[in-house]
Protein backbone atom coordinates (compact mmCIF):
# COMPACT_ATOMS: atom_id res chain seq x y z
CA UNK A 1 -8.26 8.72 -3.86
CA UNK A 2 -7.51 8.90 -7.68
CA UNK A 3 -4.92 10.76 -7.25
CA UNK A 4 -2.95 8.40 -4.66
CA UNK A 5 -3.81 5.70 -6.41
CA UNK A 6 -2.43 7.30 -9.58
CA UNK A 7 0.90 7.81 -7.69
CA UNK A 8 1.75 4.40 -6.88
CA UNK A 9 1.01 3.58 -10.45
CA UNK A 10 3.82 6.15 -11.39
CA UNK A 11 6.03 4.64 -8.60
CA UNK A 12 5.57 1.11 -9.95
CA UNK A 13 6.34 2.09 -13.55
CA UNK A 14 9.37 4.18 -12.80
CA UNK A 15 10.22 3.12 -8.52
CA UNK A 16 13.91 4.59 -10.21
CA UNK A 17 12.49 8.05 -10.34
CA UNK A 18 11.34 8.43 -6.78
CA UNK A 19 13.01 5.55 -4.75
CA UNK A 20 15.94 3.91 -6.53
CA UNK A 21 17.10 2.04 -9.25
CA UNK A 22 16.68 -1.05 -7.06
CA UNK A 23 13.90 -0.93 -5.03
CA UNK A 24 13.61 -1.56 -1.63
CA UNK A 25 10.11 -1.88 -0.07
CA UNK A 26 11.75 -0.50 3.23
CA UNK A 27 12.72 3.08 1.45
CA UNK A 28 9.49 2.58 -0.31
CA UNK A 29 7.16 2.67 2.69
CA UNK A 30 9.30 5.58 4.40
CA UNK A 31 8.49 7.61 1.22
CA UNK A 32 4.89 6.90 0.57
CA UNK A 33 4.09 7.54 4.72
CA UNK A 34 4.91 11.19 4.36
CA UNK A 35 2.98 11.57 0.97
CA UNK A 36 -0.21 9.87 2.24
CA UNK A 37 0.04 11.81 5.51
CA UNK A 38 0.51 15.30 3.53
CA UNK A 39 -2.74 13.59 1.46
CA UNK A 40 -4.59 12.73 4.51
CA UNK A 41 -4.51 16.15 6.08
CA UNK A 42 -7.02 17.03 2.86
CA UNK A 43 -8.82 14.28 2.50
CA UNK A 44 -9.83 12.00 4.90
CA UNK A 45 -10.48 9.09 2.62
CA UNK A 46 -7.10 8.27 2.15
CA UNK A 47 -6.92 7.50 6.12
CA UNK A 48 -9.56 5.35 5.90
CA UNK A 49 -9.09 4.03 2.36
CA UNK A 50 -5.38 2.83 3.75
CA UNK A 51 -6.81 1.41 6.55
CA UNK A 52 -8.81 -0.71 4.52
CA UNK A 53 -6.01 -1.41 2.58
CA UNK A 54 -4.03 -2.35 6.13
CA UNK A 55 -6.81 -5.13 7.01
CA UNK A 56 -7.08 -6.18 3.95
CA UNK A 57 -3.25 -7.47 3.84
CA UNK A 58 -3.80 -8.59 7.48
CA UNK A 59 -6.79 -10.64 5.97
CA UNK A 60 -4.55 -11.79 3.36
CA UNK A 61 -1.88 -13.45 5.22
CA UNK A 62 -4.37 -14.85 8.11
CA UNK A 63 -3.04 -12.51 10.76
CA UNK A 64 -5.40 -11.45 13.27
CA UNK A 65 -2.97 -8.34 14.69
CA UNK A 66 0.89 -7.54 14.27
CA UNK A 67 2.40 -4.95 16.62
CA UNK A 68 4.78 -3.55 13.63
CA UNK A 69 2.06 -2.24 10.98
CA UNK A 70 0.10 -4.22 8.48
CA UNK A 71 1.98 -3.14 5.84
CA UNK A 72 5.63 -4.92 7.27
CA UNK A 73 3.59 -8.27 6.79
CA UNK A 74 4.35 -7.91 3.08
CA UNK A 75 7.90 -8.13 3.96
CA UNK A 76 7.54 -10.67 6.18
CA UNK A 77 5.95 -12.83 3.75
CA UNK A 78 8.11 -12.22 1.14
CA UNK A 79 11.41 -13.95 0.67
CA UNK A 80 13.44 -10.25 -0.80
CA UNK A 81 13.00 -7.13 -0.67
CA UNK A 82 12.48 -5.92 -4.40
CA UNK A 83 9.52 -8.84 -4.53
CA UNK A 84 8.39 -7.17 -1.46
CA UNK A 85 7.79 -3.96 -3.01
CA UNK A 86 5.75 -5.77 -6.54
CA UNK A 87 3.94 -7.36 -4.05
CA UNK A 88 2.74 -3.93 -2.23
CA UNK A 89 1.02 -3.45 -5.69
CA UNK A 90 -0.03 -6.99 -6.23
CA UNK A 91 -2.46 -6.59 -3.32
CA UNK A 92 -3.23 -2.66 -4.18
CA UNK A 93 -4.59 -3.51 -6.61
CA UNK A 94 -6.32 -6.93 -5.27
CA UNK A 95 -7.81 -4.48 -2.68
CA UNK A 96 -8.73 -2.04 -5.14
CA UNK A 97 -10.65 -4.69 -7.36
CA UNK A 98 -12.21 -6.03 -4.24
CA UNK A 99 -13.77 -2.35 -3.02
CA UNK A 100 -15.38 -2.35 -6.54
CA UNK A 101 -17.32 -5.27 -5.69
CA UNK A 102 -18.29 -4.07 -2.64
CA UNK A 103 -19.31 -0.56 -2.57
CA UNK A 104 -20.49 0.16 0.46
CA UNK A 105 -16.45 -0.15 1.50
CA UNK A 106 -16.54 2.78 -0.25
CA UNK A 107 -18.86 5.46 2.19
């Protein structure tokens, strides 16, 4: 988990070095799906940690299911794209703060 969750720090400090010098939250989700599915195939955490993370957005904007993913609601929900992709993190770490006060998310 640390070390996915030590990745999208890296992303948000530099999203130049792995996405683009403008980023788009589009290019940005294409990218992280392939790491967190090469991550998921050794730890099964991740799966379940970004599942959390899925509801958790769902929670956020009062949406009960969406046929597109969880994660598109950010985009939805936010007016451009480069906000879109600060407000990925914005909730990471909203949902990250919330699993430490409540740790039995965390089994």
């Amino acid at each position: 988990m640390n070390e996915l969750l030590e990745f999208f720090r890296k992303i948000k400090e530099t999203p130049q070095l792995y996405i683009s010098e403008h980023p788009s939250y589009d290019e940005f989700l294409s990218f992280i799906g392939g790491y967190i599915r090469r991550l998921s195939e050794t730890d099964s955490h991740i799966s379940y940690f970004m599942m959390g993370f899925a509801e958790f957005v769902r929670d956020y904007y009062h949406v009960k299911s969406t046929l597109r993913g969880e994660l598109t609601l950010i985009k939805l929900f936010t007016p451009m794209e480069n906000q879109a992709f600060y407000k990925f993190f914005e909730l990471m770490d909203k949902y990250v703060e919330y699993r430490a006060e409540h740790p039995l998310l965390s089994l």
